[in-house]
C-alpha atoms as a PDB file:
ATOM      1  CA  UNK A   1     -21.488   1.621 -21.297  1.00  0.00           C
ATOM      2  CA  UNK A   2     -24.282  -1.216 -20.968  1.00  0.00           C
ATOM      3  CA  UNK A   3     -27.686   0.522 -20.313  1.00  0.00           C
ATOM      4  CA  UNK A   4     -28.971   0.301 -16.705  1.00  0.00           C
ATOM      5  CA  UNK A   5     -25.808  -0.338 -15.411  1.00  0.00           C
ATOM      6  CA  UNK A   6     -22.712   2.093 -13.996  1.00  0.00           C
ATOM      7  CA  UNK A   7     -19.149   2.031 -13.971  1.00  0.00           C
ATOM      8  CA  UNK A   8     -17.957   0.996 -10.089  1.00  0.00           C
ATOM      9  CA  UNK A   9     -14.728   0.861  -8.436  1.00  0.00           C
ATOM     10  CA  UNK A  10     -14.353   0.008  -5.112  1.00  0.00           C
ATOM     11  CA  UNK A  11     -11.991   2.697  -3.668  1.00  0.00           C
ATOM     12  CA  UNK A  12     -11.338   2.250   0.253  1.00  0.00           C
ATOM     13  CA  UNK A  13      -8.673   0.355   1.456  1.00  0.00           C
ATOM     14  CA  UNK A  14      -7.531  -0.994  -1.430  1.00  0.00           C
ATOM     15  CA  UNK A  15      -3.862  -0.882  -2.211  1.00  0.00           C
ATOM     16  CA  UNK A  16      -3.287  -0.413  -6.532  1.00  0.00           C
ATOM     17  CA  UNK A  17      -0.916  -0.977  -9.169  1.00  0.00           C
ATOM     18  CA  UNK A  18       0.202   2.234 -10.884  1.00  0.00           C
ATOM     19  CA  UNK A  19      -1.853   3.828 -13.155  1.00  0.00           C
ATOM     20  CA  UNK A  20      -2.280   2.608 -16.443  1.00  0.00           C
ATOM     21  CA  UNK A  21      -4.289   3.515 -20.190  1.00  0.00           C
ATOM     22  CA  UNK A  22      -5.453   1.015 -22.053  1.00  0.00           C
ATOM     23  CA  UNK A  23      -7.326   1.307 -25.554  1.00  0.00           C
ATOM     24  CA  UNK A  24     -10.317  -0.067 -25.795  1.00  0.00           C
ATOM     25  CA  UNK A  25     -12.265   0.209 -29.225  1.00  0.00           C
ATOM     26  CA  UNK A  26     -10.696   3.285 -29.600  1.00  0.00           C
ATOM     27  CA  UNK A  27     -11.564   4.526 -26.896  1.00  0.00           C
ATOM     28  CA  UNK A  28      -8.803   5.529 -23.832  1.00  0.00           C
ATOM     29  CA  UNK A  29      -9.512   4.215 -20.297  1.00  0.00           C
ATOM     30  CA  UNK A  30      -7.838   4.231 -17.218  1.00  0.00           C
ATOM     31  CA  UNK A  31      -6.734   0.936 -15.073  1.00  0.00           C
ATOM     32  CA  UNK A  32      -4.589  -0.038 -12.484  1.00  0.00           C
ATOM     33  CA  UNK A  33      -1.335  -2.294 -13.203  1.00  0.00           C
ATOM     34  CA  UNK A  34      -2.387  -6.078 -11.945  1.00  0.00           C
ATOM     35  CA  UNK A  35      -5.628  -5.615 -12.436  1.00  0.00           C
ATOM     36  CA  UNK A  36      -7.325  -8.354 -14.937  1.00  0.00           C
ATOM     37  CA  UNK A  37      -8.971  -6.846 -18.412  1.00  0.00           C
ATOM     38  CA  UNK A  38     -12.448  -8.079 -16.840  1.00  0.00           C
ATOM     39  CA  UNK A  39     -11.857  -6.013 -14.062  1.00  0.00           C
ATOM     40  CA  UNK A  40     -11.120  -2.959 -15.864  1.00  0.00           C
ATOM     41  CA  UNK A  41     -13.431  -2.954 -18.449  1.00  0.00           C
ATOM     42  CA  UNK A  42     -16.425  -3.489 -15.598  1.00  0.00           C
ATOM     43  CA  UNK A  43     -14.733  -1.131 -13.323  1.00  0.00           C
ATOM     44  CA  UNK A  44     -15.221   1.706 -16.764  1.00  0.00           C
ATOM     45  CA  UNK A  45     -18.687   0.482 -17.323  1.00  0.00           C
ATOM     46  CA  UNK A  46     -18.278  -1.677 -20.029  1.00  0.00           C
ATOM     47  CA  UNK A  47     -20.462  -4.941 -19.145  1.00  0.00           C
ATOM     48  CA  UNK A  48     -20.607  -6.417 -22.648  1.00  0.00           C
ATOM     49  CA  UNK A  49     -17.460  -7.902 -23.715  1.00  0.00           C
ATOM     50  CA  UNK A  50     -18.764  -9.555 -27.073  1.00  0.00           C
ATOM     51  CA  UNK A  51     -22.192 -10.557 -28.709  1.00  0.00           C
ATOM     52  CA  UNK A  52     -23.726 -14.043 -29.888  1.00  0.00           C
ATOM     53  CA  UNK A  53     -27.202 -14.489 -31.421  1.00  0.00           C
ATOM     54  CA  UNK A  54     -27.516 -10.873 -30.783  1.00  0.00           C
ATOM     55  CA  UNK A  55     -27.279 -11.280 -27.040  1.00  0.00           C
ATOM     56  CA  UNK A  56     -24.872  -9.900 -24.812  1.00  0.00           C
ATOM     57  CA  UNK A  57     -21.808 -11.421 -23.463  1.00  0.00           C
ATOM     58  CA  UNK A  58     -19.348 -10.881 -20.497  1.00  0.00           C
ATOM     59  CA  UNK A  59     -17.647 -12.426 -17.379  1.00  0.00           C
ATOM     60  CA  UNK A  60     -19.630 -14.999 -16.307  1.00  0.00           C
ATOM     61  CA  UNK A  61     -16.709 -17.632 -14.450  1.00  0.00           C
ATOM     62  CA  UNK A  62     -14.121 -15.135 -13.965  1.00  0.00           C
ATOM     63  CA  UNK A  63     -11.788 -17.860 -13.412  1.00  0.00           C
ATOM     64  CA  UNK A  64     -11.582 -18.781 -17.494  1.00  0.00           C
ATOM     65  CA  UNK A  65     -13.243 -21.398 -18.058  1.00  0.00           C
ATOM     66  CA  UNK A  66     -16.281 -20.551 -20.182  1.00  0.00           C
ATOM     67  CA  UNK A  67     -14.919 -18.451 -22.339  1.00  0.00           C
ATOM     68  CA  UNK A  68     -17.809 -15.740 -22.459  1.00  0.00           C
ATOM     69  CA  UNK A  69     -15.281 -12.606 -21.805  1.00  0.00           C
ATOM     70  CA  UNK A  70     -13.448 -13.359 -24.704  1.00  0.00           C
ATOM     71  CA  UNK A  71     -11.756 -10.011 -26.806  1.00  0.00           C
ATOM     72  CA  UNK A  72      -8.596  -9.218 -28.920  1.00  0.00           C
ATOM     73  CA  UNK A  73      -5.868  -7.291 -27.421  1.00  0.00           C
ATOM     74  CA  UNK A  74      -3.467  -6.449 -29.574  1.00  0.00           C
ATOM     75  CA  UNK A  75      -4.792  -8.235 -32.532  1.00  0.00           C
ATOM     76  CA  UNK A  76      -4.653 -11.964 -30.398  1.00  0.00           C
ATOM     77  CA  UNK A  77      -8.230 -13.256 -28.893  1.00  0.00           C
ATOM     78  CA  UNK A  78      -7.788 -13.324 -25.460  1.00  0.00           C
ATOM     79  CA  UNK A  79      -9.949 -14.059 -21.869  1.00  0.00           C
ATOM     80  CA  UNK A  80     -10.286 -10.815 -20.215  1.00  0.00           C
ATOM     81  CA  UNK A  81     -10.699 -12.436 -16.993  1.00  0.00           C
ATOM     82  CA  UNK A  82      -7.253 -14.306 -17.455  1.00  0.00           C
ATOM     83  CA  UNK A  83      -5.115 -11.248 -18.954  1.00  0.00           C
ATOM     84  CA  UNK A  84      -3.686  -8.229 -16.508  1.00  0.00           C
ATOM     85  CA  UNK A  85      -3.641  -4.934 -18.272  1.00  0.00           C
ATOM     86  CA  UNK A  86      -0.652  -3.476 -19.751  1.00  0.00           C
ATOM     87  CA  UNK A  87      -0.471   0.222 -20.275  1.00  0.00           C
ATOM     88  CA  UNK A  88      -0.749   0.853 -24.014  1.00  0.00           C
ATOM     89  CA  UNK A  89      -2.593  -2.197 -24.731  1.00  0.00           C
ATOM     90  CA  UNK A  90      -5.235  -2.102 -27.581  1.00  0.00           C
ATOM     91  CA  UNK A  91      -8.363  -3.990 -26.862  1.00  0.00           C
ATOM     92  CA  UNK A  92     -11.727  -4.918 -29.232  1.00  0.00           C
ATOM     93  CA  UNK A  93     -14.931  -6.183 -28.231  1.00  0.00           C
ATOM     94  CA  UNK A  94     -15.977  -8.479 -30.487  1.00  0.00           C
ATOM     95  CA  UNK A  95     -19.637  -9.130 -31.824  1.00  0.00           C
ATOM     96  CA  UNK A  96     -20.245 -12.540 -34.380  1.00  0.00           C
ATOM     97  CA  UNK A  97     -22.045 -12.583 -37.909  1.00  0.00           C
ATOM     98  CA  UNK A  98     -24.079 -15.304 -36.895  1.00  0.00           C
ATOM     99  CA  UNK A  99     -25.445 -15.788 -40.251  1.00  0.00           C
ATOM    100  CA  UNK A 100     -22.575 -18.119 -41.481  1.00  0.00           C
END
């Protein structure tokens, strides 16, 4: 979880998908079915979806466009914001060697 921040889900009167568990580096996590990646990685606390220059990145669009949210589920780089979560899917954050 990013420091300073906490794990929200809004809860009342919201109709969900059926429960799902996704992987994410290694680590289990529960979701909703239709939910995006984005919003299930926020909704568990997890703000920072890769790193660049050493600085945090996550959604910033949400619609796709800038590409900040980008991860690998199962082993294919992916927008978070553009990808619903599939129960069993594998998911890694993904931090640069910006030394090349």
């Amino acid at each position: 979880m990013s420091k300073g921040l906490e794990a929200i889900r809004i809860t009342d009167g919201i109709e969900r998908g059926k429960p799902v568990t996704i992987q994410v580096n290694g680590e289990r996590i529960s979701s909703f079915a239709g939910e995006s990646l984005a919003t299930a990685l926020i909704a568990s606390g997890r703000w920072v979806f890769q790193t660049h220059k050493g600085r945090p990145m996550g959604v910033f669009c949400n619609i796709g466009i800038c590409h900040s949210c980008l991860v690998e589920v199962d082993g294919v780089t992916e927008r978070a914001c553009q990808i619903e979560v599939k129960d069993g899917m594998i998911v890694k954050t993904r931090q640069f060697d910006d030394s090349l």
